[in-house]
Structure formats: C-alpha cells, structure tokens
Protein backbone atom coordinates (compact mmCIF):
# COMPACT_ATOMS: atom_id res chain seq x y z
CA UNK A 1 -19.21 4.79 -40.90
CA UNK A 2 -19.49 1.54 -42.35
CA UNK A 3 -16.89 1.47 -44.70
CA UNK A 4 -14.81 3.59 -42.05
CA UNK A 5 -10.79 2.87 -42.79
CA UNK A 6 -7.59 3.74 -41.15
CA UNK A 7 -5.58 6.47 -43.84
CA UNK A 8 -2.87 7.61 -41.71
CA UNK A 9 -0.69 7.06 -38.70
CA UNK A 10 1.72 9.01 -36.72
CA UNK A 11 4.07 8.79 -34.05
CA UNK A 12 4.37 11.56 -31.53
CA UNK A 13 7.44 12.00 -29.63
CA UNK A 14 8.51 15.01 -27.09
CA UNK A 15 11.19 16.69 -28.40
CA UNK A 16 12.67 17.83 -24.59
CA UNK A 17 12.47 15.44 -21.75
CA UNK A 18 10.01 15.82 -18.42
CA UNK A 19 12.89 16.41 -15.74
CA UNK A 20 12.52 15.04 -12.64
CA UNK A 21 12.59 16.97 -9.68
CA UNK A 22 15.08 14.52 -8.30
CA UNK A 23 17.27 11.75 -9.61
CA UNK A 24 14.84 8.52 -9.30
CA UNK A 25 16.20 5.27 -8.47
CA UNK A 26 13.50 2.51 -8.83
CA UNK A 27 13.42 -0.38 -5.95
CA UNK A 28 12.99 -2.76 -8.81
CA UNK A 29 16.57 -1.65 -9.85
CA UNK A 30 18.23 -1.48 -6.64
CA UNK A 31 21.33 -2.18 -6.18
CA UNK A 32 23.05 -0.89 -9.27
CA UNK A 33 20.73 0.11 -11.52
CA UNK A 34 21.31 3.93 -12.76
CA UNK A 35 18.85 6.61 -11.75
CA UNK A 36 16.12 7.89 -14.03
CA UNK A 37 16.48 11.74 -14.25
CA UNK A 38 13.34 12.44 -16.96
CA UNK A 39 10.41 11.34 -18.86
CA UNK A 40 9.79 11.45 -22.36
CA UNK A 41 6.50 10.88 -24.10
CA UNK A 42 5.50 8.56 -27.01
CA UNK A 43 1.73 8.16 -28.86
CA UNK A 44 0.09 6.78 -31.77
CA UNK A 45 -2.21 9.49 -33.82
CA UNK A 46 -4.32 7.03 -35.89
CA UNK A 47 -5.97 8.70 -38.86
CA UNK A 48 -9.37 7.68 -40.51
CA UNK A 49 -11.31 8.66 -44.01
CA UNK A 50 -14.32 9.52 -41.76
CA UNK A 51 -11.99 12.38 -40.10
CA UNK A 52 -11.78 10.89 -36.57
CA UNK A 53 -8.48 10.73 -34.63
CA UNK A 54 -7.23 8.12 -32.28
CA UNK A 55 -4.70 8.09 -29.82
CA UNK A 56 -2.87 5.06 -28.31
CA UNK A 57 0.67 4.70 -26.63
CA UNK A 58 3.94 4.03 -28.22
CA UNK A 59 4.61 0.20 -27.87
CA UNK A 60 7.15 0.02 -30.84
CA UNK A 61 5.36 -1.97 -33.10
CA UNK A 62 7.98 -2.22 -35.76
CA UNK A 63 5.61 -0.77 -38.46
CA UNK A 64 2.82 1.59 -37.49
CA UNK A 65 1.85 1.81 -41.54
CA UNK A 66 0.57 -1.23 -41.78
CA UNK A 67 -2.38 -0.52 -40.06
CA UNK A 68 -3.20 1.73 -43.37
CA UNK A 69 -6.72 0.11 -44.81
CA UNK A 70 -7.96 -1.35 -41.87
CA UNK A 71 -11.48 -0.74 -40.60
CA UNK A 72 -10.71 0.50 -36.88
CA UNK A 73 -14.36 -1.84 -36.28
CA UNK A 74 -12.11 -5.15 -37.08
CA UNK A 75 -10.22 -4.48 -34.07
CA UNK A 76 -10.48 -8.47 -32.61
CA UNK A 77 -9.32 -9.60 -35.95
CA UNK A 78 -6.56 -7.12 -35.72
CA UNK A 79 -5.89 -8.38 -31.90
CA UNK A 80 -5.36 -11.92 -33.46
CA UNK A 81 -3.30 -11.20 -36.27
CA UNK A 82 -1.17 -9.40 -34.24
CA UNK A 83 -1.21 -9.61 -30.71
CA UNK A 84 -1.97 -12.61 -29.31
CA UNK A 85 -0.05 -15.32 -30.59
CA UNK A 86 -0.87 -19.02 -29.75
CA UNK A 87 2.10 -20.06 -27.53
CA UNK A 88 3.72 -18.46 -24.83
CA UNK A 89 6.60 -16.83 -24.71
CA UNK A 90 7.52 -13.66 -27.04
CA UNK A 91 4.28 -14.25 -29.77
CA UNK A 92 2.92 -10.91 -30.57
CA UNK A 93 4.28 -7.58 -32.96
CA UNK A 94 4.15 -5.11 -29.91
CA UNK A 95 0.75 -3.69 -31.55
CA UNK A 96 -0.87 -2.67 -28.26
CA UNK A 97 -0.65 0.96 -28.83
CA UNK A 98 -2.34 0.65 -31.96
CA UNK A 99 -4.89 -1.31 -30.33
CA UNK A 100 -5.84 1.04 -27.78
CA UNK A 101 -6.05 3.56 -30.91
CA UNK A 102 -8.86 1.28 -32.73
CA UNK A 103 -10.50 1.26 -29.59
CA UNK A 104 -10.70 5.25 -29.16
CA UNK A 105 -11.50 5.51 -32.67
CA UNK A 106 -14.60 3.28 -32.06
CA UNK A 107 -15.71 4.74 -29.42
CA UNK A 108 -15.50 8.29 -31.10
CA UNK A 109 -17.77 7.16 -33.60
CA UNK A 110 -20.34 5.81 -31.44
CA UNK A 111 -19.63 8.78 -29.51
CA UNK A 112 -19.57 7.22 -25.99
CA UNK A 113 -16.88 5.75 -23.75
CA UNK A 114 -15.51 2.33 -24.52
CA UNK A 115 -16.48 0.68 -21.38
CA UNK A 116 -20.34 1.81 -22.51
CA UNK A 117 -19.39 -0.45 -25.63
CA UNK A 118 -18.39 -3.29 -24.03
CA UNK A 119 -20.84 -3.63 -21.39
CA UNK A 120 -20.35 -1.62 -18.47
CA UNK A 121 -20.83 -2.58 -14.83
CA UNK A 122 -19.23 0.21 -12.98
CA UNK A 123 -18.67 4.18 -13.34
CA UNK A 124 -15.84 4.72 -11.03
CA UNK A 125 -13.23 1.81 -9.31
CA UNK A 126 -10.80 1.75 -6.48
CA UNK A 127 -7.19 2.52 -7.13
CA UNK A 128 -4.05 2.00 -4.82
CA UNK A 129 -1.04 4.33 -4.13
CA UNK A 130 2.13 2.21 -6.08
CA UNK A 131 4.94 4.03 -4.29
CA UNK A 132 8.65 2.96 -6.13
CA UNK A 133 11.16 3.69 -4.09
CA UNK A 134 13.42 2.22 -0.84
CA UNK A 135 13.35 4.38 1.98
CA UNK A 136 14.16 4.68 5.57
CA UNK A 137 11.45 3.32 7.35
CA UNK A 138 10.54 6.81 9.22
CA UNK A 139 10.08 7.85 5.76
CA UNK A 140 7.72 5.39 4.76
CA UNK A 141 5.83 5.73 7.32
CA UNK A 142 5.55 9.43 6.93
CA UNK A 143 4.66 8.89 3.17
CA UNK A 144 1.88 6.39 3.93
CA UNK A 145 0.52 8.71 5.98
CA UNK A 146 0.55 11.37 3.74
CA UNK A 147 -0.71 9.25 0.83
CA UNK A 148 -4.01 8.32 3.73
CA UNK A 149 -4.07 12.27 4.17
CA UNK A 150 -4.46 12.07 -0.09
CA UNK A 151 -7.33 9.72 0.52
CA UNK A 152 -6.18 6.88 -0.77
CA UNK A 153 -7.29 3.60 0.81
CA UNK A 154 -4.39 1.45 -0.16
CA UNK A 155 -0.49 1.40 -0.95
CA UNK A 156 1.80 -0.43 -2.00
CA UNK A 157 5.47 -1.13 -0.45
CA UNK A 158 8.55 -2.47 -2.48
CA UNK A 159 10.89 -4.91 -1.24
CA UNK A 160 14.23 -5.33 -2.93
CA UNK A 161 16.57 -4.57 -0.40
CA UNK A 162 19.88 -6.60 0.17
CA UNK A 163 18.24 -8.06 3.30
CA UNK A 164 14.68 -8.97 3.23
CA UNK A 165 13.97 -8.83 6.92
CA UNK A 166 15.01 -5.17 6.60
CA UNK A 167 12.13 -4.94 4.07
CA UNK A 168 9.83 -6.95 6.18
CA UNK A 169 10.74 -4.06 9.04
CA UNK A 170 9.70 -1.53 7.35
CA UNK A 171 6.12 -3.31 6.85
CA UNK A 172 6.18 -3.82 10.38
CA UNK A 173 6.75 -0.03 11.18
CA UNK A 174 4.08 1.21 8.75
CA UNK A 175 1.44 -0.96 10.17
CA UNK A 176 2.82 -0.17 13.65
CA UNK A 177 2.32 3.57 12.40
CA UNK A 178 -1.25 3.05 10.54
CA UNK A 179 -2.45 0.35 12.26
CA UNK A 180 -6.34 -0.57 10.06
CA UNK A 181 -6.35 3.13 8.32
CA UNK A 182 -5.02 1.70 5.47
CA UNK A 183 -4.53 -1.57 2.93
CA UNK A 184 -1.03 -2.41 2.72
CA UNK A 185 0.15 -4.28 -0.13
CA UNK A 186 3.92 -5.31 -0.97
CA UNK A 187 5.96 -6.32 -4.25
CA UNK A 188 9.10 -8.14 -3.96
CA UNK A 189 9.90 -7.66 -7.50
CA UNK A 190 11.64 -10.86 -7.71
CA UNK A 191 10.93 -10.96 -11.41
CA UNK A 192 12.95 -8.35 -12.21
CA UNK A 193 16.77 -8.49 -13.19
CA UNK A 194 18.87 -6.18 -11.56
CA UNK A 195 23.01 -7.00 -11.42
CA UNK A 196 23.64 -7.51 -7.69
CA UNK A 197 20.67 -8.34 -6.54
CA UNK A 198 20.67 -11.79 -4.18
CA UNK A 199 16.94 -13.20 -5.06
CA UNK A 200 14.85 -14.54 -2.17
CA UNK A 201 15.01 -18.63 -2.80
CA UNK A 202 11.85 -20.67 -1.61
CA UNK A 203 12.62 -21.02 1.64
CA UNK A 204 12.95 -17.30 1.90
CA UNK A 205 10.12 -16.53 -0.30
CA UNK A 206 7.73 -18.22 2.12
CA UNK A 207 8.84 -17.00 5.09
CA UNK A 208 8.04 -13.64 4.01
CA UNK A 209 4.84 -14.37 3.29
CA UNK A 210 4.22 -15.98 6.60
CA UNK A 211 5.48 -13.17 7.99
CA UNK A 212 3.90 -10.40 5.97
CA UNK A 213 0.76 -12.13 6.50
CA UNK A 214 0.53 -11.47 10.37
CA UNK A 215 0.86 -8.02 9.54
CA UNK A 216 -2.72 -8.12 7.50
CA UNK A 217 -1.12 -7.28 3.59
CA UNK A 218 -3.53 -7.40 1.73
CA UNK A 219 -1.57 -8.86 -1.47
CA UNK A 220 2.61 -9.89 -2.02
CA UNK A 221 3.48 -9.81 -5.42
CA UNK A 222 5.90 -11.65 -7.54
CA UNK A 223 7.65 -13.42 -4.58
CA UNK A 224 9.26 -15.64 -6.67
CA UNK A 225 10.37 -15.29 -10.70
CA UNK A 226 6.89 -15.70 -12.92
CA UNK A 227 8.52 -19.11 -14.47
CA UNK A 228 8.53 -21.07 -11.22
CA UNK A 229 4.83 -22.04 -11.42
CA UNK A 230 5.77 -24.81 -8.49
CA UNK A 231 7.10 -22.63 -5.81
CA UNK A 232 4.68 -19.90 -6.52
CA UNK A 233 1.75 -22.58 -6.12
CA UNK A 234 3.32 -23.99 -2.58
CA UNK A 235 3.50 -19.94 -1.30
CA UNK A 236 -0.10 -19.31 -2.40
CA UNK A 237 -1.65 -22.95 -1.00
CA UNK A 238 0.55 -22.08 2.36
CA UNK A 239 -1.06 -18.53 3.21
CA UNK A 240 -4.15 -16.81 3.31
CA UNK A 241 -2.84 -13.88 1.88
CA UNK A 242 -3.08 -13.19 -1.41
CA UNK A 243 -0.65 -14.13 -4.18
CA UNK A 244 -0.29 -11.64 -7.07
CA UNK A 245 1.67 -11.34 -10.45
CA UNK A 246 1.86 -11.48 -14.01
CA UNK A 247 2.90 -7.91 -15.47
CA UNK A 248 5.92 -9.32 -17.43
CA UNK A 249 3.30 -12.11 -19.40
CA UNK A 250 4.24 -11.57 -22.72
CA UNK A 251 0.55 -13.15 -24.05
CA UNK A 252 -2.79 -14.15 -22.40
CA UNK A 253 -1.76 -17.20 -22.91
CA UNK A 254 1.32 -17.13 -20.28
CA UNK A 255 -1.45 -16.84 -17.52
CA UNK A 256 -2.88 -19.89 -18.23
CA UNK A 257 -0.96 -22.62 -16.03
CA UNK A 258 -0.56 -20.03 -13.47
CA UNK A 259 -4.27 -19.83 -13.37
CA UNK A 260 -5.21 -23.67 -14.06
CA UNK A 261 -2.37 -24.38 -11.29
CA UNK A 262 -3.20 -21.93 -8.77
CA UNK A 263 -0.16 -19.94 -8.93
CA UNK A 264 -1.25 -16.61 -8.78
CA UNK A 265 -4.59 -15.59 -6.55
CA UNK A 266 -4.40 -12.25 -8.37
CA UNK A 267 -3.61 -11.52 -11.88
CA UNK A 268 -1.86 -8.48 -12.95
CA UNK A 269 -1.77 -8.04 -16.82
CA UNK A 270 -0.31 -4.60 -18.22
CA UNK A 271 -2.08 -2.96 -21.28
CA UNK A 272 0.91 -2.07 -22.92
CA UNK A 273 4.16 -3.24 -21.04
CA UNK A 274 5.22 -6.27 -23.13
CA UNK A 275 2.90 -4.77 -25.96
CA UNK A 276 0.61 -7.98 -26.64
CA UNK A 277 -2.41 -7.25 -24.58
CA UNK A 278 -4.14 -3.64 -25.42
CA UNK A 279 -7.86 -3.52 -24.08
CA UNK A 280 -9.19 -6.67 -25.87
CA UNK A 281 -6.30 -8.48 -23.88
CA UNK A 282 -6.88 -6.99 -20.60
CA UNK A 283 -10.71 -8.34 -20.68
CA UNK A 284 -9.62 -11.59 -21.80
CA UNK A 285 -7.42 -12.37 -18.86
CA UNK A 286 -9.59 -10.67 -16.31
CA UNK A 287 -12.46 -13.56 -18.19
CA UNK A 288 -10.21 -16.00 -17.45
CA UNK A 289 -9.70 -15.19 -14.08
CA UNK A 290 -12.87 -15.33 -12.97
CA UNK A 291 -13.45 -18.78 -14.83
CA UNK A 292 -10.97 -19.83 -12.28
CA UNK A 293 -12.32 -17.63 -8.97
CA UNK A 294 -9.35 -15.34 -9.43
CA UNK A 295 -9.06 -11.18 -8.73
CA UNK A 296 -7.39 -9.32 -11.90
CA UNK A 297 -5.47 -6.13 -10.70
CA UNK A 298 -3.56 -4.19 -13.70
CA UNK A 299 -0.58 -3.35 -13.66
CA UNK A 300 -0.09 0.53 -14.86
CA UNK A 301 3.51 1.78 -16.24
CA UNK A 302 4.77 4.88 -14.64
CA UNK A 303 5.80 7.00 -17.57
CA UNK A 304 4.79 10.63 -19.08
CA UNK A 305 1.89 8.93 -21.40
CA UNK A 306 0.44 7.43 -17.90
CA UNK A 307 -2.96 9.44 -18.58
CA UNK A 308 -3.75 6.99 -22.24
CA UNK A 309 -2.24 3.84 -20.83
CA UNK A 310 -4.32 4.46 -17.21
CA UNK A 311 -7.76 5.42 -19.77
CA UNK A 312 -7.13 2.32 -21.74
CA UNK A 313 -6.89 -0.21 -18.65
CA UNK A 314 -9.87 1.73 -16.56
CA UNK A 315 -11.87 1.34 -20.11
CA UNK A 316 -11.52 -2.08 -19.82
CA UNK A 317 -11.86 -3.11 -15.85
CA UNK A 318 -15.46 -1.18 -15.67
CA UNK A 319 -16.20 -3.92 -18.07
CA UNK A 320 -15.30 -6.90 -15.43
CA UNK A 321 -16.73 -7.66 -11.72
CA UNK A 322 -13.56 -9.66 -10.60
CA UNK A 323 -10.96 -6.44 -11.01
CA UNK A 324 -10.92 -4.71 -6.76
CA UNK A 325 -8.73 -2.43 -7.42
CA UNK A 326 -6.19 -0.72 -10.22
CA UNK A 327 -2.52 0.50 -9.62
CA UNK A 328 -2.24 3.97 -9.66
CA UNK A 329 1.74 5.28 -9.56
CA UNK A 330 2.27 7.87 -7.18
CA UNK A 331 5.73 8.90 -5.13
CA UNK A 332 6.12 12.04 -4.65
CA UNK A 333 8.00 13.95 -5.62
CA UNK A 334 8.97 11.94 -8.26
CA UNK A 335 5.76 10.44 -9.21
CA UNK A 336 2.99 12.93 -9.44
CA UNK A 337 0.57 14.65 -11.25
CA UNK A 338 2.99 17.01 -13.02
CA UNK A 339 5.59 14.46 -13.79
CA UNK A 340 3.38 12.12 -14.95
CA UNK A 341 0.40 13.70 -16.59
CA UNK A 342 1.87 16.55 -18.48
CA UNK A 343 0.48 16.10 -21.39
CA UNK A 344 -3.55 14.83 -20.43
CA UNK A 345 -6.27 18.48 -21.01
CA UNK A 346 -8.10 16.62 -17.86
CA UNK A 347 -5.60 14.74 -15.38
CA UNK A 348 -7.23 11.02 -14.04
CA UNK A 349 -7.21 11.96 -10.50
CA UNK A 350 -8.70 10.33 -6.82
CA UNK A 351 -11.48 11.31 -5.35
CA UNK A 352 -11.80 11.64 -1.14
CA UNK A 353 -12.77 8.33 -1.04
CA UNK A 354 -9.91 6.67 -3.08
CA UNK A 355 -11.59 5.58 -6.30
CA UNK A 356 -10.76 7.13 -9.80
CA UNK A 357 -14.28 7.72 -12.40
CA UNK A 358 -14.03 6.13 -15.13
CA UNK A 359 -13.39 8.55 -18.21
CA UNK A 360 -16.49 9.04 -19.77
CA UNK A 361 -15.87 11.10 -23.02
CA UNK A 362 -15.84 9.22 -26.18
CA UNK A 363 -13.33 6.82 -27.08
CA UNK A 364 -10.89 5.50 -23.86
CA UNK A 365 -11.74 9.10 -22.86
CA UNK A 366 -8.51 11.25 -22.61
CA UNK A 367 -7.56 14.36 -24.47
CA UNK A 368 -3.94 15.19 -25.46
CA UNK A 369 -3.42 18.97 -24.71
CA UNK A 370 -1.38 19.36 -28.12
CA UNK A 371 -1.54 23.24 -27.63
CA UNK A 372 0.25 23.14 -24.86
CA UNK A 373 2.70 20.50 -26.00
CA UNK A 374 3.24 22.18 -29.62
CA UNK A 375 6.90 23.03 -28.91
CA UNK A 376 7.78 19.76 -27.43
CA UNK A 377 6.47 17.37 -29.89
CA UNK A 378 8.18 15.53 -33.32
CA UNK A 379 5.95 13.81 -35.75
CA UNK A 380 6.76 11.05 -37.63
C-alpha cells in the first residue's frame, strides 16, 4: 500500500435522464426561471495499481487525467495544489470530486469509514427536511406535516416570492399549524440571481428577521447577498435568531471576514457546489467555525448523485462537535428517494427520530449499483 498510485480515471455519465414526476420549478429561480423536468448523473471512478476503486462526484475539473501518478494518501497536498487557493474569489480547479475519490480510496484501504480516519465523535447526526418549492400556504402546511409524520424534526421554508410578507405568511400559518412539533428554518435565497426578482434591501432584510424571529425559526439564511459582510453583520447583532450562509463560497478562505466579522452565526459550506472544498475543506471551515463560537451546517445539492455528495459531507461532520444538523433535500414528489437516489445499492435514509447514521462501510461509505445502472451509463 505504500507505494499505492492513482492509474486510471473515468467519468461516468447516465446516458437517459431521471424524469421527474412533475415539472420542478425551484423557489431560488422564481420568477422566470425555467422548470427542471430530469436528473442526470455524473461520477468520478478513480483507478489505483493496488486494484481499489474510488468514487467521487462530477465537479468538472477540466482534466480528470492529471490525477494519473498520484498516491491517493497525498490527498492534503493534492487539496492545496488544487483546491484551495490563497485569495478569495474563483481560486481553485473544481477538483472536489476527485477529492472525495482520494478520500474513498483511503478509506478502502484501511478498510474502515473515513470519519473512523479522521477522528470520529459521532455515529449518526440530525438532518433537516430542505423543501424547494413556493406553495400555497395550505400546502405547506400540509407538507410540514407530512414531513413531521416522516419523522423529521426540522424543515426548511423558502422565501422568494414577489412580496416578502406573503412569504413571512406562510411561516406564520405553518407555525400556526405545528405550533413546537417541529424546527422551522427559512432561506431567502437572496444570493441567488434570478431575472425578475426584486431583492429584499436592508431595511427589508431586517424586518424579516424581526419578524421571523417571533415565530421561533430556528435559522434565516442568506437574507442578504454573501458580499455585503456589513448588512449581514447589523441583521445578525440585531436578532437572536440565527444567521446562516455561505454555500456559494468559492474557497475556505471566503468565510473568513464573515466569520472574524460576525456575519454569519452559521456556516454552510457545500462539498462540491463551487468545487473547491471536498471533505478536507468541509473540516477546515467547520475548524474555523468553532475557533470563532460558530455552528457549521452543510449545504447538500439536490441532484441524482445526492447519495456520494450526502456520504462525503456526513464523512466529514461526524468528525466535528460544532455541525447540529445537515440538509437533507426532500419535496415530494419531486425530491425523493427515487428521484434522487437512483443510483446508491443502500439509500442514506432517516430514522424515526430524524437523524441519518453515518455510512460505515469503507471509504465515504456508498456503493454505486452499476448493475442496475449498466444501460444508462457512458464512460469516458
């Protein structure tokens, strides 16, 4: 194993898209952004002399070959060379994917779980419902009661409607229809572009979180775009409430004024969303978080390779005390099981109590069902 070195890697695509049972029209692109119909998958097959295989998501790291030579074991040298960067902004060669692959690779041959690598302090951790759509507000409350039935012990609600005390309503009406039985937790989405969309201003931003606040959320993220350190700091030194954000940070390094500043209460990295943060990132920023008495709460894409991106970012937050919770997407019937985790041998599900275990096979501890996905796969 000691001279262990990467031979081979190859990119797995699905030939057919994952329809959706339903055109899906994400709040985050409301008002004009075009519906989603399917999924597609995308995943990294890294090859090694000593025969094992590791899988990581496609993050479109512009050549895949070059990890040829490398030992998998050199994976925070490879996390520097690539990934990080030293300055904010768009540092980084998208290599998370790859990442996530050294990681399983190690872990396969140690033959135990990541997480039992780095140090673990937990088996199992809490995860929240991330519903991602606008609805009537008798519908919401009908879903939040069937995502409780689920036994999940927290959701969150989007706001991106044209007016935001119609969002703010249907808050009101959920807790009205819940009352304590579950954690409610919002996102604005104000860091997202969509055409026609009138963003919340300070004055606006604030008042929503006053508001929000008297209905016990839990946590508002991204009330304001991630660049405006100094209105983010006056909402989160105004309220009790929690402040959250972060899954657009391009580096580690973007969460640092946000962090020194006191910006963000919460910090929500993504594994592999802007492709610069993979497993060794994750732990980073959840480290620096706690230097500075913060929570870290992942973000977690919604996609059809959901069950490797989910594996890699649980791998990593059983490592860390400061992490509550981790976003888990679920909408029916748009988001689900089927839609979602198509191509996972073992689906990460809840348990009656709301937390998810911790996959404990070797590596970040997911299996691709390749038998099953043998007519819907290219290799390249």
């Amino acid at each position: 194993m000691i001279h262990m070195k990467v031979t081979k890697v190859e990119t797995v695509r699905s030939k057919e898209p994952i329809m959706l049972p339903e055109p899906w029209r994400a709040a985050w692109n409301e008002p004009s952004g075009k519906p989603t119909t399917s999924f597609g998958f995308s995943f990294h097959k890294v090859y090694t002399d000593e025969g094992i295989v590791g899988i990581g998501p496609y993050t479109r790291h512009p050549d895949p070959s070059s990890l040829e030579g490398l030992d998998p074991f050199r994976v925070e040298e490879f996390w520097n060379t690539h990934m990080s960067g030293k300055g904010e902004g768009t540092s980084g060669s998208r290599a998370a994917g790859l990442e996530i692959a050294l990681w399983d690779i190690i872990g396969k041959a140690a033959d135990k779980p990541v997480h039992k690598i780095l140090g673990a302090c937990r088996d199992k951790i809490l995860v929240y419902a991330a519903t991602s759509r606008l609805l009537e507000k008798d519908q919401h409350v009908r879903q939040v009661v069937d995502i409780m039935n689920k036994g999940f012990k927290a959701v969150k609600l989007r706001l991106h409607r044209p007016d935001p005390w119609d969002d703010l309503a249907v808050v009101q009406a959920v807790r009205e229809a819940v009352g304590d039985g579950i954690m409610i937790l919002v996102d604005a989405n104000q860091n997202n572009k969509s055409e026609g969309y009138n963003y919340w201003s300070r004055g606006t931003a604030l008042k929503m979180a006053e508001e929000l606040e008297k209905l016990n959320v839990y946590f508002m993220e991204e009330p304001l775009p991630r660049p405006d350190i100094e209105g983010l700091v006056a909402i989160a030194s105004s309220v009790d409430m929690l402040i959250a954000g972060g899954e657009h940070s391009p580096t580690i390094y973007d969460f640092r004024d946000h962090a020194v500043k006191g910006a963000y209460d919460i910090l929500q990295p993504d594994v592999i969303l802007m492709g610069n943060m993979g497993i060794t990132g994750l732990r980073k920023v959840a480290i620096m978080a706690d230097y500075f008495g913060k929570l870290v709460v992942p973000h977690v894409l919604s996609n059809a390779h959901f069950p490797i991106v989910m594996a890699a970012t649980l791998q990593a937050m059983a490592t860390v005390e400061n992490c509550p919770m981790v976003e888990y997407p679920y909408d029916p019937p748009i988001l689900t099981v089927d839609t979602m985790q198509t191509i996972a041998k073992e689906p990460i599900l809840i348990d009656k109590d709301g937390f998810v275990k911790i996959p404990d096979k070797p590596g970040i501890g997911i299996e691709i069902d390749e038998e099953k996905l043998s007519e819907n796969m290219v290799i390249s």
